[in-house]
Protein backbone atom coordinates (compact mmCIF):
# COMPACT_ATOMS: atom_id res chain seq x y z
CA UNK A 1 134.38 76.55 138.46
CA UNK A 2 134.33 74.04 141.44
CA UNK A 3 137.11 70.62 141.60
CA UNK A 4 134.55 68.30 140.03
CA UNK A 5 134.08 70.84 136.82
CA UNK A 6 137.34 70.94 136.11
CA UNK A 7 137.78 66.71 136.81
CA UNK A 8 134.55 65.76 134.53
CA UNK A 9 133.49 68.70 132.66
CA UNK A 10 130.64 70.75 132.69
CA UNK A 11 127.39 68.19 132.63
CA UNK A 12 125.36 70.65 130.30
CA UNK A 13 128.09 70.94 127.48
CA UNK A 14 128.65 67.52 126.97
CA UNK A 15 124.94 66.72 127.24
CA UNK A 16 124.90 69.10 124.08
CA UNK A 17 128.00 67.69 122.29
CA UNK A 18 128.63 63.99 123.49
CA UNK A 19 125.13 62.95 124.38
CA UNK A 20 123.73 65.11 121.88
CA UNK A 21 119.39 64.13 122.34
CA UNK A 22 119.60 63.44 125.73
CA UNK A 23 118.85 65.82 128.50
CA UNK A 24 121.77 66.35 131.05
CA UNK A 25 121.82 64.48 134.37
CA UNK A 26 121.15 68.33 136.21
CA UNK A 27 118.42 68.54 133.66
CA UNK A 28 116.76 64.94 134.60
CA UNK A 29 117.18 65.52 138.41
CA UNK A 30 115.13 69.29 138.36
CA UNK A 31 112.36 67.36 136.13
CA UNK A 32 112.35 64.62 139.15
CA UNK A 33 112.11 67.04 141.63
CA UNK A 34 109.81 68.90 139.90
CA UNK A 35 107.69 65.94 139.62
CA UNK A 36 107.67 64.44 142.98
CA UNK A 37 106.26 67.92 144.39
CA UNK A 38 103.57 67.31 142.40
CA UNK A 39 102.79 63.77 142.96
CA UNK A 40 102.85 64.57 146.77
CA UNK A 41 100.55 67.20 147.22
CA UNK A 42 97.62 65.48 145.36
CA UNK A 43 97.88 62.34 147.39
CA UNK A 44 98.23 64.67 150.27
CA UNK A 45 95.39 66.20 149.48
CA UNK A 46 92.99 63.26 148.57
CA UNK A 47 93.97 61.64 151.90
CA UNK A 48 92.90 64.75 153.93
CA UNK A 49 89.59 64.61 151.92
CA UNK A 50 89.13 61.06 152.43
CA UNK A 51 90.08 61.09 156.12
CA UNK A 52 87.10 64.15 156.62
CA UNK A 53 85.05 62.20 154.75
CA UNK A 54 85.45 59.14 156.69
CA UNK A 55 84.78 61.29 160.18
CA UNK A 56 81.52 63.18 158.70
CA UNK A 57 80.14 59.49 158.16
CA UNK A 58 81.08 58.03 161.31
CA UNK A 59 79.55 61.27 163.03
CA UNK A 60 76.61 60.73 161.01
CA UNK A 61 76.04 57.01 161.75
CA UNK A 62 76.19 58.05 165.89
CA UNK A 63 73.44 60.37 165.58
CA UNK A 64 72.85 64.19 164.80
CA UNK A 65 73.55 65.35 168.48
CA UNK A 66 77.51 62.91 169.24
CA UNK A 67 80.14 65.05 169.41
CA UNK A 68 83.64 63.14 170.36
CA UNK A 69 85.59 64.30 173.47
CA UNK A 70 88.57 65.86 172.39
């Protein structure tokens, strides 16, 4: 049992008596985290597909033989 346990109580037991309904604030901040994972990796993902798509087009609209110096 760590300092602040013993000061305020365990988060989880008085999220089941005191704020009986309502999810506990360790509870809230895993669903979050959770969350934001999520959320990132789509727009991740989109913007990598966009971004190709953007440099297939531009390759396309210099001509069939461009290739870019690297």
């Amino acid at each position: 049992m760590s300092l602040l346990d013993k000061l305020f109580g365990n988060d989880h037991e008085r999220a089941a008596t005191q704020y009986a309904g309502r999810e506990s604030a360790t509870e809230r901040a895993t669903r979050q985290r959770r969350a934001s994972h999520h959320r990132g990796g789509a727009q991740r993902a989109a913007r990598a597909g966009q971004a190709w798509e953007d440099r297939d087009r531009t390759q396309d609209r210099r001509g069939r033989w461009y290739r870019a110096a690297r």
